[in-house]
Protein backbone atom coordinates (compact mmCIF):
# COMPACT_ATOMS: atom_id res chain seq x y z
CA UNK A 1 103.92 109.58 111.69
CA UNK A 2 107.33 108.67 112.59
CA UNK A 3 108.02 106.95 109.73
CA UNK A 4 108.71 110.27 107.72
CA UNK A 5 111.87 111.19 109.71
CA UNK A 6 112.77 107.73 111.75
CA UNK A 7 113.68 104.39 110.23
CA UNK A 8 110.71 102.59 111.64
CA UNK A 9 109.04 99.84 109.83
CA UNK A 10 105.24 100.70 109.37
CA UNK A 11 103.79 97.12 109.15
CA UNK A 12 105.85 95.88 112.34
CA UNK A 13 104.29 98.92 114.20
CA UNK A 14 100.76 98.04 112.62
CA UNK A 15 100.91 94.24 113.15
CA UNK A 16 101.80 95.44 116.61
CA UNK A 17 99.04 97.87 117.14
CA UNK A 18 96.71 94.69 115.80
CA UNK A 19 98.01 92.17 118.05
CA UNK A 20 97.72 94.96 121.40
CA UNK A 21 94.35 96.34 120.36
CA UNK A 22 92.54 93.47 118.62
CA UNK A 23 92.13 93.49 114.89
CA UNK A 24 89.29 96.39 114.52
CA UNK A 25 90.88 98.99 116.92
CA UNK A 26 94.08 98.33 116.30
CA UNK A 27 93.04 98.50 112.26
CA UNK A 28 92.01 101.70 112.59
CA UNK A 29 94.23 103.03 114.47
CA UNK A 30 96.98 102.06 112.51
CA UNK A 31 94.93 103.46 109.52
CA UNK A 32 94.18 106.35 110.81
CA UNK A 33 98.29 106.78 111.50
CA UNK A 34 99.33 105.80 107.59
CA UNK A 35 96.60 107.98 106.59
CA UNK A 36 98.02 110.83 108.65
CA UNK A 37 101.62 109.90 107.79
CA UNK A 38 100.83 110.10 104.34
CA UNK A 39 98.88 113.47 104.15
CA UNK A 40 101.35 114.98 106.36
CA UNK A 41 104.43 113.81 103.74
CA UNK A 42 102.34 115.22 100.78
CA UNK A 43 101.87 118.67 102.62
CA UNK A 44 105.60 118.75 103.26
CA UNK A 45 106.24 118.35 99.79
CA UNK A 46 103.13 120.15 98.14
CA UNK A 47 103.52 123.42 100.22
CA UNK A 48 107.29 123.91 101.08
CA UNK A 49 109.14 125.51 98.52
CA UNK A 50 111.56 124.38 95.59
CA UNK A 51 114.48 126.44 97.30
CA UNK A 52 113.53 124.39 100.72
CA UNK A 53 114.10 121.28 99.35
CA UNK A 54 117.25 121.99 97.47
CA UNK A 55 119.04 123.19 100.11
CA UNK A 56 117.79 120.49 102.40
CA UNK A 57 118.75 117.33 99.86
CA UNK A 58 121.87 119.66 98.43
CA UNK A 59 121.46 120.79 94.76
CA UNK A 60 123.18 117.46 93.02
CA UNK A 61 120.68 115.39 95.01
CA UNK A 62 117.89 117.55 94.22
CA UNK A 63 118.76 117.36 90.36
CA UNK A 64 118.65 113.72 90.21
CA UNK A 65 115.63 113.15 92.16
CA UNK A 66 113.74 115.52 89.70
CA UNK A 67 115.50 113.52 87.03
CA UNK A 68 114.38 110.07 88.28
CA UNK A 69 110.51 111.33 88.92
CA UNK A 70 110.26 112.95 85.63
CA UNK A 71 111.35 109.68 83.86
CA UNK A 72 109.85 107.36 85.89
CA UNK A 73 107.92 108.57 89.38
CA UNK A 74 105.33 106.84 89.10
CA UNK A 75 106.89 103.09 88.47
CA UNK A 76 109.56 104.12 91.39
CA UNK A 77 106.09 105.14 93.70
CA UNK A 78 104.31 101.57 92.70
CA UNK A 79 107.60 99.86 93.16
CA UNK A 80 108.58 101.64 96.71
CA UNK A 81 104.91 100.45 97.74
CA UNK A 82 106.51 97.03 98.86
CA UNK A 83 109.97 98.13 100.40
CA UNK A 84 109.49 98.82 104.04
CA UNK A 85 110.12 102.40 105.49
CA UNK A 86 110.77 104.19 101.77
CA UNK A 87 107.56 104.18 100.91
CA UNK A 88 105.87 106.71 103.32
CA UNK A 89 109.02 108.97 102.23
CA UNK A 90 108.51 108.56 99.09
């Protein structure tokens, strides 16, 4: 969950969680917390409103990111998939 507002790299902290717990435990667990990362980033963004987020990102920032996703979310989503930290805030 922290990797939605702190610079941490998921798959050091899950490697890490694998190598304390053992590979089943630590698996889930580690599952369990992208899983929960992930659901929690999609209710931010499903269920705040548009006003929220522009004056959070500032209105210039807000038009380009709507300008990037409507051209091309989905290739930026598969692409962020590999880059460490921007893809949970993504």
């Amino acid at each position: 969950m922290a990797d939605l507002a702190l610079p941490v790299p998921g798959t050091v902290v899950m490697s890490a969680l694998g190598f304390i717990y053992g590979p089943a435990l630590g698996g889930a667990v580690a599952s369990a917390g992208a899983m929960l990362a992930g659901l929690t980033g999609y209710g931010i963004g499903r269920f705040c409103p548009e006003s929220f987020a522009r004056r959070w990102m500032g209105e210039k920032d807000y038009e380009k990111g709507q300008r990037i996703f409507t051209r091309s979310g989905g290739w930026v989503v598969a692409v962020s998939r590999a880059l460490p930290v921007l893809s949970e805030v993504l």
